[in-house]
C-alpha atoms as a PDB file:
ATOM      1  CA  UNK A   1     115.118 113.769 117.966  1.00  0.00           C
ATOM      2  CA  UNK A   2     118.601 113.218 119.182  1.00  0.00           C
ATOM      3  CA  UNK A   3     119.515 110.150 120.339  1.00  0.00           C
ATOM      4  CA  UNK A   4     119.690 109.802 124.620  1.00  0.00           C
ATOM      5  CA  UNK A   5     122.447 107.372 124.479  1.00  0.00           C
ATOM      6  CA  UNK A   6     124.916 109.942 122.797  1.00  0.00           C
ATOM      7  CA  UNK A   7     124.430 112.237 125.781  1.00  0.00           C
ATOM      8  CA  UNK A   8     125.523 109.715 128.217  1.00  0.00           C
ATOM      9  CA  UNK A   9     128.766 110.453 130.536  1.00  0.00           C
ATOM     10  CA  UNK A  10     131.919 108.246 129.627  1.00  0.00           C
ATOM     11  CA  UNK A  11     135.030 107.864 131.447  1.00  0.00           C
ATOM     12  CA  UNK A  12     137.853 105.669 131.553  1.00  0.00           C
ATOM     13  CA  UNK A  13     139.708 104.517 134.956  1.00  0.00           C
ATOM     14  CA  UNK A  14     141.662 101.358 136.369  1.00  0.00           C
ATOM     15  CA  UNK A  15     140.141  98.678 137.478  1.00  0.00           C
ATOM     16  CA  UNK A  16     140.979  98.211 140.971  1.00  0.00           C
ATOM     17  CA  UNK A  17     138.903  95.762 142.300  1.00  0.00           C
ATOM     18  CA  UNK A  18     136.811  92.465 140.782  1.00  0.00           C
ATOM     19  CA  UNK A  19     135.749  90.423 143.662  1.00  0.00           C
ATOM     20  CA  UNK A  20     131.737  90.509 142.923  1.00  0.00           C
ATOM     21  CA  UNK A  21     130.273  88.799 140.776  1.00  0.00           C
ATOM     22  CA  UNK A  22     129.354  90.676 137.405  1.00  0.00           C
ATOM     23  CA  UNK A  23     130.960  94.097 138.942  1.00  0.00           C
ATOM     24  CA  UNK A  24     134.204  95.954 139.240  1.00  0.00           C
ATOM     25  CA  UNK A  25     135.635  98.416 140.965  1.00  0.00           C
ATOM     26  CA  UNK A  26     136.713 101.494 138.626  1.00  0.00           C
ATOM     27  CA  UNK A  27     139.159 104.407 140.546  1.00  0.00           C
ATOM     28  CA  UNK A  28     138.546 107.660 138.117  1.00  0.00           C
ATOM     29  CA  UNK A  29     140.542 110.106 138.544  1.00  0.00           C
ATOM     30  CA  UNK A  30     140.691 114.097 137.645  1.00  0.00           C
ATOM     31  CA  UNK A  31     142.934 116.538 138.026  1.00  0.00           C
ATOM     32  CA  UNK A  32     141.644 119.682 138.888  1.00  0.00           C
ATOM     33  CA  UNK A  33     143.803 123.060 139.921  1.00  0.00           C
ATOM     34  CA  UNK A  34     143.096 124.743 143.260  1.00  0.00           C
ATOM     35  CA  UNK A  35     141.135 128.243 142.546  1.00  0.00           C
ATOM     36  CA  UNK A  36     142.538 130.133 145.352  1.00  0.00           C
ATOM     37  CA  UNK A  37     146.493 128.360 144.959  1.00  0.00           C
ATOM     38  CA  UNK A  38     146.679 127.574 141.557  1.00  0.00           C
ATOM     39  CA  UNK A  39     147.863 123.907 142.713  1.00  0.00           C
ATOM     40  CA  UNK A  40     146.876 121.220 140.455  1.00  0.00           C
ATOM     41  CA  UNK A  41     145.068 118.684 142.847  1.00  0.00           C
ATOM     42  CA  UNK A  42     144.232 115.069 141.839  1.00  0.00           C
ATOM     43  CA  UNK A  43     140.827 113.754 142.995  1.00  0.00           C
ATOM     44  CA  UNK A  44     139.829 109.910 142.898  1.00  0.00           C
ATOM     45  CA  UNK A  45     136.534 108.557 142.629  1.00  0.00           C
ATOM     46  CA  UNK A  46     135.974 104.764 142.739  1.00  0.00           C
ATOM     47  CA  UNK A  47     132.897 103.459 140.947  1.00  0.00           C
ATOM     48  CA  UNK A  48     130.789 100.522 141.097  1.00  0.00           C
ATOM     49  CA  UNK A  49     130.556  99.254 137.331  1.00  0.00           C
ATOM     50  CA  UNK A  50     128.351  96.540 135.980  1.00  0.00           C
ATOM     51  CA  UNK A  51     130.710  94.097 133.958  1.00  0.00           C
ATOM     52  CA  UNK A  52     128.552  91.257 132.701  1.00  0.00           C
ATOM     53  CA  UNK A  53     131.059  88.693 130.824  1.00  0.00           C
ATOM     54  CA  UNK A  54     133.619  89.259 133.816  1.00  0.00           C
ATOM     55  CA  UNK A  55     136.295  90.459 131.017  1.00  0.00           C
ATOM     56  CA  UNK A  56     137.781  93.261 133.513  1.00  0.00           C
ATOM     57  CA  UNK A  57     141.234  92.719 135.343  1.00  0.00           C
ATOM     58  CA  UNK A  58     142.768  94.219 138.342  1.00  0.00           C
ATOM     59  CA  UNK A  59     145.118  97.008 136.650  1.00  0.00           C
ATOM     60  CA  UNK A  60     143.410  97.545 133.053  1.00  0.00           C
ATOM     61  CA  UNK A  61     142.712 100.263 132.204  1.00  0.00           C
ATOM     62  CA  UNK A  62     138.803 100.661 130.815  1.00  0.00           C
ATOM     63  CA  UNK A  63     135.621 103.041 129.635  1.00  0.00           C
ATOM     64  CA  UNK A  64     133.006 103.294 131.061  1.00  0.00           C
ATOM     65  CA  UNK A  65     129.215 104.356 130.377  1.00  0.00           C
ATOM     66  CA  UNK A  66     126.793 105.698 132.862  1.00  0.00           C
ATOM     67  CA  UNK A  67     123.216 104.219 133.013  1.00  0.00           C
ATOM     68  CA  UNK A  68     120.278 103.953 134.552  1.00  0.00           C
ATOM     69  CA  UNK A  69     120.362 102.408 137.850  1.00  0.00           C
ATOM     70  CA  UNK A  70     121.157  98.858 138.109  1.00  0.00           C
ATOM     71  CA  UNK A  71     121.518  98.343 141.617  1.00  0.00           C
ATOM     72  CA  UNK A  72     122.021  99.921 145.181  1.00  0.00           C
ATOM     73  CA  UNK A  73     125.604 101.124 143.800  1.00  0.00           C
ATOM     74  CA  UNK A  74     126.225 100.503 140.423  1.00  0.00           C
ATOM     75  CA  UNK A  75     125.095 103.259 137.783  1.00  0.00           C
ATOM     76  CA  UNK A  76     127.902 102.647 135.282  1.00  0.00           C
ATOM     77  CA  UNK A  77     128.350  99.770 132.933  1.00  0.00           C
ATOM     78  CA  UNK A  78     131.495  98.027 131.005  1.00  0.00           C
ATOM     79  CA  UNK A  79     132.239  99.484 127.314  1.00  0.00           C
ATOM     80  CA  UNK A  80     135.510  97.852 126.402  1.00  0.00           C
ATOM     81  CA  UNK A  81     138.565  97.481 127.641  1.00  0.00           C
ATOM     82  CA  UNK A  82     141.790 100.013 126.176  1.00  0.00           C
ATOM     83  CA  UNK A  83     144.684  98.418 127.882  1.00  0.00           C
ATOM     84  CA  UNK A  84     145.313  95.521 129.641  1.00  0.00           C
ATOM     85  CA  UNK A  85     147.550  95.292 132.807  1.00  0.00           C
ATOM     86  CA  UNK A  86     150.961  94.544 132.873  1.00  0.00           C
ATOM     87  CA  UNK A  87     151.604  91.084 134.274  1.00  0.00           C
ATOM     88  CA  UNK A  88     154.975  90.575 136.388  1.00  0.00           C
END
């Protein structure tokens, strides 16, 4: 049987908010082209992730795993981190 956890949706996004406690807000984003204009169209999605140690930072840039549900918003959780944000 193949394992269910290999099947599971990852992403990566910046982290663009981490006010709650154990959670952060990841912005995904896609780019997509228009099928009647050709145009290539960005879309954004933010995310409610579930980031138990609190390593996320505004600005880094992370993956992500979908779940089972964890909460009334967050059905995502924290894989690892791929680049940390620039600090100026």
């Amino acid at each position: 049987m193949k394992d269910s956890r290999s099947t599971r949706k990852v992403r990566e996004g910046v982290v663009v908010s981490v006010a709650m406690q154990k959670t952060a807000v990841v912005e995904l984003q896609r780019l997509i082209r228009h099928p009647q204009y050709g145009k290539v169209v960005r879309l954004n999605k933010r995310v409610h992730v579930h980031d138990e140690s609190g390593d996320c930072d505004i600005g880094d840039v992370v993956r992500i795993m979908e779940t089972r549900p964890l909460s009334k918003l967050k059905r995502w959780r924290y894989v690892e981190t791929i680049r940390k944000a620039v600090k100026v």
